[in-house]
Protein backbone atom coordinates (compact mmCIF):
# COMPACT_ATOMS: atom_id res chain seq x y z
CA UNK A 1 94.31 304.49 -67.56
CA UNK A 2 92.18 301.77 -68.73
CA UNK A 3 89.05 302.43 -70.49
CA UNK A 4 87.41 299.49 -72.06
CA UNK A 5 83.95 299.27 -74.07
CA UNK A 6 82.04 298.48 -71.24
CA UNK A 7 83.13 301.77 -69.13
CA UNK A 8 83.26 304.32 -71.75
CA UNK A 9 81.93 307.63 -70.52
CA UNK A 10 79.85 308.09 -73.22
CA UNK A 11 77.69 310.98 -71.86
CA UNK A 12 80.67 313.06 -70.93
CA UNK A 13 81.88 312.35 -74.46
CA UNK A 14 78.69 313.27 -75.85
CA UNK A 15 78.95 316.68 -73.88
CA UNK A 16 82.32 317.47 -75.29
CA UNK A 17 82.15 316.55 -78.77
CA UNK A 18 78.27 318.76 -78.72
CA UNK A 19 80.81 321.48 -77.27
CA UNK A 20 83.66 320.81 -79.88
CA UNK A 21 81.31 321.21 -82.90
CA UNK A 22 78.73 323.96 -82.25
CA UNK A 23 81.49 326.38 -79.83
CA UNK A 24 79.64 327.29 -76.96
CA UNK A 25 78.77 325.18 -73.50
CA UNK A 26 75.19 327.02 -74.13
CA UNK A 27 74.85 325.79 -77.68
CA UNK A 28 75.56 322.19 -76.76
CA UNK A 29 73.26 322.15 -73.51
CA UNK A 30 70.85 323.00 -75.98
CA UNK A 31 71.29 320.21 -78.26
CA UNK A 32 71.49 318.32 -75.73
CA UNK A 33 69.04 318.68 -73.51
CA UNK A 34 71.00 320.27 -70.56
CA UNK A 35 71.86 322.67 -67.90
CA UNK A 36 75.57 324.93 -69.05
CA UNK A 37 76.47 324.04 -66.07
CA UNK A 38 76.19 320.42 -66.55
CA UNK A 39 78.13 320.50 -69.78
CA UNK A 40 80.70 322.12 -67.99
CA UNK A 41 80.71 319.31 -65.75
CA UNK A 42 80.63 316.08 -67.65
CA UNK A 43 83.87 317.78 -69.13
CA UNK A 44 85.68 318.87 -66.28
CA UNK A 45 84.89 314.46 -65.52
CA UNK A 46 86.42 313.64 -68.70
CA UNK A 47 89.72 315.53 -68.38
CA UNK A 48 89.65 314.35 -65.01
CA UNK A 49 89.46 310.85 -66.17
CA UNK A 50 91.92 311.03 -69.24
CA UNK A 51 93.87 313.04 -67.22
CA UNK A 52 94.22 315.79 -70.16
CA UNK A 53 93.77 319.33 -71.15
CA UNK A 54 90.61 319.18 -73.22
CA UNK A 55 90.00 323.10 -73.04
CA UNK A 56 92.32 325.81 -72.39
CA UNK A 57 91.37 329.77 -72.43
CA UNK A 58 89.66 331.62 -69.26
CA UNK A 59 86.69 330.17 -68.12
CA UNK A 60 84.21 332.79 -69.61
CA UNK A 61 86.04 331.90 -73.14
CA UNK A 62 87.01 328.51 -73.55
CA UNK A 63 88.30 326.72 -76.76
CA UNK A 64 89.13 323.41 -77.30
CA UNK A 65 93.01 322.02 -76.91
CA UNK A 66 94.90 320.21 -79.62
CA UNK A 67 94.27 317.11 -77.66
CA UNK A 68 90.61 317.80 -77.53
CA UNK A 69 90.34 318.86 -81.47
CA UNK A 70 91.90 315.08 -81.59
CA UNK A 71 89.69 313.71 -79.21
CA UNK A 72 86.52 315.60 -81.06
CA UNK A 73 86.99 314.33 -84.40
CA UNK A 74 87.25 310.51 -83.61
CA UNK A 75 84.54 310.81 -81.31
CA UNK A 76 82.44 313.08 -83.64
CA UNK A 77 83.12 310.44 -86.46
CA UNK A 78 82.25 307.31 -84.11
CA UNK A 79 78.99 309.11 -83.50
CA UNK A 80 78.43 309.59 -86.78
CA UNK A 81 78.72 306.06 -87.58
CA UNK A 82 76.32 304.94 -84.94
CA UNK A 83 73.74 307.59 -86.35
CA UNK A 84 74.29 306.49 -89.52
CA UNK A 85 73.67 303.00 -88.86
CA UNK A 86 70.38 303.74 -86.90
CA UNK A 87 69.10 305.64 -89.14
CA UNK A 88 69.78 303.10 -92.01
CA UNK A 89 67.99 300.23 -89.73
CA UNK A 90 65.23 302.68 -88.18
CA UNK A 91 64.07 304.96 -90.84
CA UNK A 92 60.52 306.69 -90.42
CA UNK A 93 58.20 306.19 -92.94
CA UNK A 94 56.60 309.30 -94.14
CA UNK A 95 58.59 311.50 -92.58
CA UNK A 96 61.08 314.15 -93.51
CA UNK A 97 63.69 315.65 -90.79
CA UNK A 98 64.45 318.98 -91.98
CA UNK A 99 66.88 321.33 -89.71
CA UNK A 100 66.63 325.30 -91.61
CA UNK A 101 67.92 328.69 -90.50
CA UNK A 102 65.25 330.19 -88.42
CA UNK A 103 64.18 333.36 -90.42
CA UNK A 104 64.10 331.63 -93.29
CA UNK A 105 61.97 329.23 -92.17
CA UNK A 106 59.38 332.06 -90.73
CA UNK A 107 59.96 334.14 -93.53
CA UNK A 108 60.22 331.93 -96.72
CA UNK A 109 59.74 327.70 -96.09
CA UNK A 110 56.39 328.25 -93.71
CA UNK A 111 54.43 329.70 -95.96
CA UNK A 112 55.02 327.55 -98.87
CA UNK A 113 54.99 324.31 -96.91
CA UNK A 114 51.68 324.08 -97.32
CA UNK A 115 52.29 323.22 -101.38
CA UNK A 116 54.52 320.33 -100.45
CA UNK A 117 52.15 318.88 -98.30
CA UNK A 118 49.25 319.41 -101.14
CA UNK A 119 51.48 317.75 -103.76
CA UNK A 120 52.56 314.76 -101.41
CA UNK A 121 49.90 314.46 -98.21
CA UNK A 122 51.39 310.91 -97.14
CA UNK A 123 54.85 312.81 -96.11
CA UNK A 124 54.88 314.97 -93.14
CA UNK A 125 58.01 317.80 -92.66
CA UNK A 126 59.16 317.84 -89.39
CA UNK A 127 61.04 321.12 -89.07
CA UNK A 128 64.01 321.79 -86.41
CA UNK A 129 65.09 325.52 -86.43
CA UNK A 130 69.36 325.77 -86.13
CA UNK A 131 71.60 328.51 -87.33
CA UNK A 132 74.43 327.25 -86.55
CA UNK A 133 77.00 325.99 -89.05
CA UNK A 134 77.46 322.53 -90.24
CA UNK A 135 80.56 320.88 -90.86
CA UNK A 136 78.53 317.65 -91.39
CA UNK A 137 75.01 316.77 -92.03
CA UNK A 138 74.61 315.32 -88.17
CA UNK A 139 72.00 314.14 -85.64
CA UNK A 140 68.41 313.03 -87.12
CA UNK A 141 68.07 315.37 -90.16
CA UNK A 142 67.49 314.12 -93.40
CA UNK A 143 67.82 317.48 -94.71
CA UNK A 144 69.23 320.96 -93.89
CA UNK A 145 69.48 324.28 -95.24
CA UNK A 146 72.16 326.91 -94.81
CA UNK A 147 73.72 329.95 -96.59
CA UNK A 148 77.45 330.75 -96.81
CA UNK A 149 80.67 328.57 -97.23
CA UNK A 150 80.15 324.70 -97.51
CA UNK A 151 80.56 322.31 -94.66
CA UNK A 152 83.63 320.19 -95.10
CA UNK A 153 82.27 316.95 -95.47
CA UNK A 154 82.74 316.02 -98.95
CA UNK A 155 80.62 313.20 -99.26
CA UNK A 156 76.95 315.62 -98.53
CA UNK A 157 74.94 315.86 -101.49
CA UNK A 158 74.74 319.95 -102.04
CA UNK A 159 72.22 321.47 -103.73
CA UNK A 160 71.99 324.85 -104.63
CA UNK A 161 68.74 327.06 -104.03
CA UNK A 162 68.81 330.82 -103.74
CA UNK A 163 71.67 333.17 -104.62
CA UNK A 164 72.01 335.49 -101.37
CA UNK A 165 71.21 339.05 -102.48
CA UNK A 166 71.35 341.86 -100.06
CA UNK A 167 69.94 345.27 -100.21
CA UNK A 168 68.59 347.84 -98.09
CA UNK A 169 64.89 348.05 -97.34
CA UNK A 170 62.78 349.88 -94.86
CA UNK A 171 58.66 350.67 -94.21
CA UNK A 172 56.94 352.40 -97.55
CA UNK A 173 56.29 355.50 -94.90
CA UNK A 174 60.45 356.77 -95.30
CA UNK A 175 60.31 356.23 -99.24
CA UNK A 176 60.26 360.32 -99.39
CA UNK A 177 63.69 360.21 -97.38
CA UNK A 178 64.86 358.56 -100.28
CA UNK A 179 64.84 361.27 -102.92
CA UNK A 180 68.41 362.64 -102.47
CA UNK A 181 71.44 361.60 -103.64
CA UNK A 182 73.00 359.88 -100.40
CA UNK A 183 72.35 356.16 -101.08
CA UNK A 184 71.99 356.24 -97.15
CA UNK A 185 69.55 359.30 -96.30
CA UNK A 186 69.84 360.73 -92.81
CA UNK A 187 66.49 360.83 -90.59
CA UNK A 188 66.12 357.02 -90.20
CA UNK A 189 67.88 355.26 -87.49
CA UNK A 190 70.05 352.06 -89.15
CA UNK A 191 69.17 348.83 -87.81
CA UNK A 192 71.10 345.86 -87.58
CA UNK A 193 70.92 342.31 -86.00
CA UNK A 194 74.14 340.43 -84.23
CA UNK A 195 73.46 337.30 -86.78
CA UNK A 196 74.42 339.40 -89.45
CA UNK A 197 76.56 342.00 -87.76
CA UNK A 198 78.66 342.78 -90.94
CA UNK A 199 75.82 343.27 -92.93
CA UNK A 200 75.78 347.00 -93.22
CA UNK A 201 79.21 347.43 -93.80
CA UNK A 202 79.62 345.06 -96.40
CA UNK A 203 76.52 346.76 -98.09
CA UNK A 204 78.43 350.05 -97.67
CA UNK A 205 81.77 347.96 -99.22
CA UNK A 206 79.97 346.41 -102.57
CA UNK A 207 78.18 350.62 -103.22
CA UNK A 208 81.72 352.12 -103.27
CA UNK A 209 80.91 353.81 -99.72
CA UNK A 210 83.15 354.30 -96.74
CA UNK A 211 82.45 352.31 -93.55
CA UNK A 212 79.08 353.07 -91.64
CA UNK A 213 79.40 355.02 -88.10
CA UNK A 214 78.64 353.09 -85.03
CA UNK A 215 75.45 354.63 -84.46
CA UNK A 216 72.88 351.33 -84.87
CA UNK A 217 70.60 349.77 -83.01
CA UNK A 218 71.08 346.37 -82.17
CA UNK A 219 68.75 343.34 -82.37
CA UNK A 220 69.65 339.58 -80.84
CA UNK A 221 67.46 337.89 -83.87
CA UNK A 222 66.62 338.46 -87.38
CA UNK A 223 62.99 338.30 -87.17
CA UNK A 224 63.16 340.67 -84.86
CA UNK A 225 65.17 343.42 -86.69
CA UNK A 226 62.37 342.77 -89.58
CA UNK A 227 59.55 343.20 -87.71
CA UNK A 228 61.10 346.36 -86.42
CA UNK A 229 61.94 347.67 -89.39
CA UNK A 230 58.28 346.72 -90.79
CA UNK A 231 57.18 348.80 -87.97
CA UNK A 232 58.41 351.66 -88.84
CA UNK A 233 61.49 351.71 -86.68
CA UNK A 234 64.53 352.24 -88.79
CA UNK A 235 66.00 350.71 -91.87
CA UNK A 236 68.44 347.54 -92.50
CA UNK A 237 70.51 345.81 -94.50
CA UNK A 238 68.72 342.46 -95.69
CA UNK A 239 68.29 339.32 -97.78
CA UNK A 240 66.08 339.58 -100.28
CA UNK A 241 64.37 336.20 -99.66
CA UNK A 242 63.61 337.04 -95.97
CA UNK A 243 61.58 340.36 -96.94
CA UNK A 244 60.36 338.74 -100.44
CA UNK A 245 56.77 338.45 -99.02
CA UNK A 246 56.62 341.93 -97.11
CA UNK A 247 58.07 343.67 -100.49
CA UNK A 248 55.29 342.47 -102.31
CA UNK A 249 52.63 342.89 -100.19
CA UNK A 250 53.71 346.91 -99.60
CA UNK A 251 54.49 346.32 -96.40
CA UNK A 252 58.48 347.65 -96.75
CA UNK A 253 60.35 349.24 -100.04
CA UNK A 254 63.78 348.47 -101.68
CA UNK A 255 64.86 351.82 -102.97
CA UNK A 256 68.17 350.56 -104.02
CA UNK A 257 67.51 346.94 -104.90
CA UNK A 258 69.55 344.01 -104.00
CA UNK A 259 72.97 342.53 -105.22
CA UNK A 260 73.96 339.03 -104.66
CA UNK A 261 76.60 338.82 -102.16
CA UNK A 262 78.61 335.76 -103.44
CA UNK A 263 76.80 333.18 -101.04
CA UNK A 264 73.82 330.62 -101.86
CA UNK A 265 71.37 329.16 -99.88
CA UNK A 266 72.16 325.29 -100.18
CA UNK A 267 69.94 321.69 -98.95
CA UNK A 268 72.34 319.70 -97.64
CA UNK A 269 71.96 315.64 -98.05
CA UNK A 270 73.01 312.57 -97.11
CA UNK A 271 75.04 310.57 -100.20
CA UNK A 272 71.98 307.85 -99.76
CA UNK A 273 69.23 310.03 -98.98
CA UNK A 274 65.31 308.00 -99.09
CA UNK A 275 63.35 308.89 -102.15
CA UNK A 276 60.94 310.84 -100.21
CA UNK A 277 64.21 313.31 -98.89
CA UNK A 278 65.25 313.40 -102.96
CA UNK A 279 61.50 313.97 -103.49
CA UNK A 280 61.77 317.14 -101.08
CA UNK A 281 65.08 318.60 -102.11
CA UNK A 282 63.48 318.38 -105.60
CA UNK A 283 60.43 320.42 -104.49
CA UNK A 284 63.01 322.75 -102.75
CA UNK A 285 64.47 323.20 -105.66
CA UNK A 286 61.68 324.09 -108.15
CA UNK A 287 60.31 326.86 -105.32
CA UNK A 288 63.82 328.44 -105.57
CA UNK A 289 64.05 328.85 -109.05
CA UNK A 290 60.07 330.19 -109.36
């Protein structure tokens, strides 16, 4: 095998190491661009080509070899250099790459952008949306926010912003179903969404309660559980800082409260991050802690 600088497959490398990192074939066509299918192929080339097992498991549930966990480090750290290195000799003026968890960015960044961009009006936030976890501030964001454990790349400047507290909330029209003494009254349907899909019975852990039954309803996205719950639909298990605005503008009740969970919403950084990013995190910051 001979594979020199001039021949590298560096699209089929790109395809793998997007596939390495976020888990799924669908999660790196996304990132990149791309049909599943296509993924699928530009790997299926590679092993071809290093004549090696990159991915092993049945075909509806693959997972990446130890030869491929070796191949996706060095190539996810060469790619990281080249960003890196763009990004040093490219940067945009005036502009701030931000990549935050979806809900929260509907339900809490949106709509206090708009004091950012009245403080600073020469610096624009361009938002991504991205739930997925990050084991290293990656691609073109200067910034990113995410809850639960920290990514392992050492070198990210971390900063905390909201403690994640959890209780259960539902539309001001059940608060009479509330007055008994089950912390969990009977009449509304439980709701739950498959990006949280512990959330109810770790609620049911940290109140001294026995595990929930199976009968839920499911939702594929947060803001979609909210809004059904805001409806009138059911009750759910949910972050306080996601149904902040809709608990006080009456538009859903917390009978119970909320107790922090043990994780914290964090802005991630790069160790040399531009003023204007340090600017941001530092406006990020003070809006947590108001």
């Amino acid at each position: 095998m001979n594979i020199e600088r001039r021949t590298l497959p560096l699209n089929a490398l790109r395809a793998f190491e997007s596939f390495a990192r976020l888990g799924t074939m669908a999660a790196a066509a996304r990132e990149l661009g791309v049909t599943h299918s296509a993924i699928s192929r530009q790997i299926a080339q590679l092993e071809h080509l290093l004549d090696t097992r990159l991915l092993t498991g049945p075909r509806n549930l693959r997972s990446v070899s130890p030869d491929g966990m070796t191949l996706a480090r060095r190539t996810g750290e060469a790619l990281d250099l080249i960003e890196d290195g763009l990004r040093a000799l490219a940067p945009t003026p005036g502009i701030i790459d931000l990549s935050c968890l979806g809900t929260l960015a509907m339900r809490w960044l949106i709509p206090r952008l708009q004091d950012f961009q009245h403080r600073h009006p020469l610096l624009k936030v361009r938002l991504t949306t991205d739930d997925a976890p990050i084991a290293r501030l990656s691609g073109p964001s200067d910034v990113a926010i995410r809850v639960g454990p920290l990514p392992a790349d050492d070198s990210l400047t971390i900063t905390p912003l909201i403690p994640d507290a959890t209780g259960l909330v539902a539309a001001p029209q059940h608060a009479w179903l509330f007055d008994v003494p089950s912390l969990i009254p009977p009449g509304i349907p439980r709701l739950a969404t498959r990006t949280r899909p512990n959330a109810w019975t770790d609620w049911c852990a940290a109140q001294g309660l026995g595990p929930p039954d199976d009968d839920v309803t499911w939702y594929e996205h947060f803001y979609f559980l909210l809004q059904a719950v805001t409806s009138g639909l059911g009750m759910t298990v949910a972050p306080e800082v996601l149904v902040r605005d809709d608990l006080a503008a009456g538009k859903l009740i917390a009978p119970h409260g909320f107790a922090p969970n043990g994780h914290i919403y964090h802005a991630l950084t790069h160790p040399r991050a531009t003023p204007e990013v340090i600017l941001f995190v530092d406006w990020l910051s003070r809006l947590a802690h108001n």
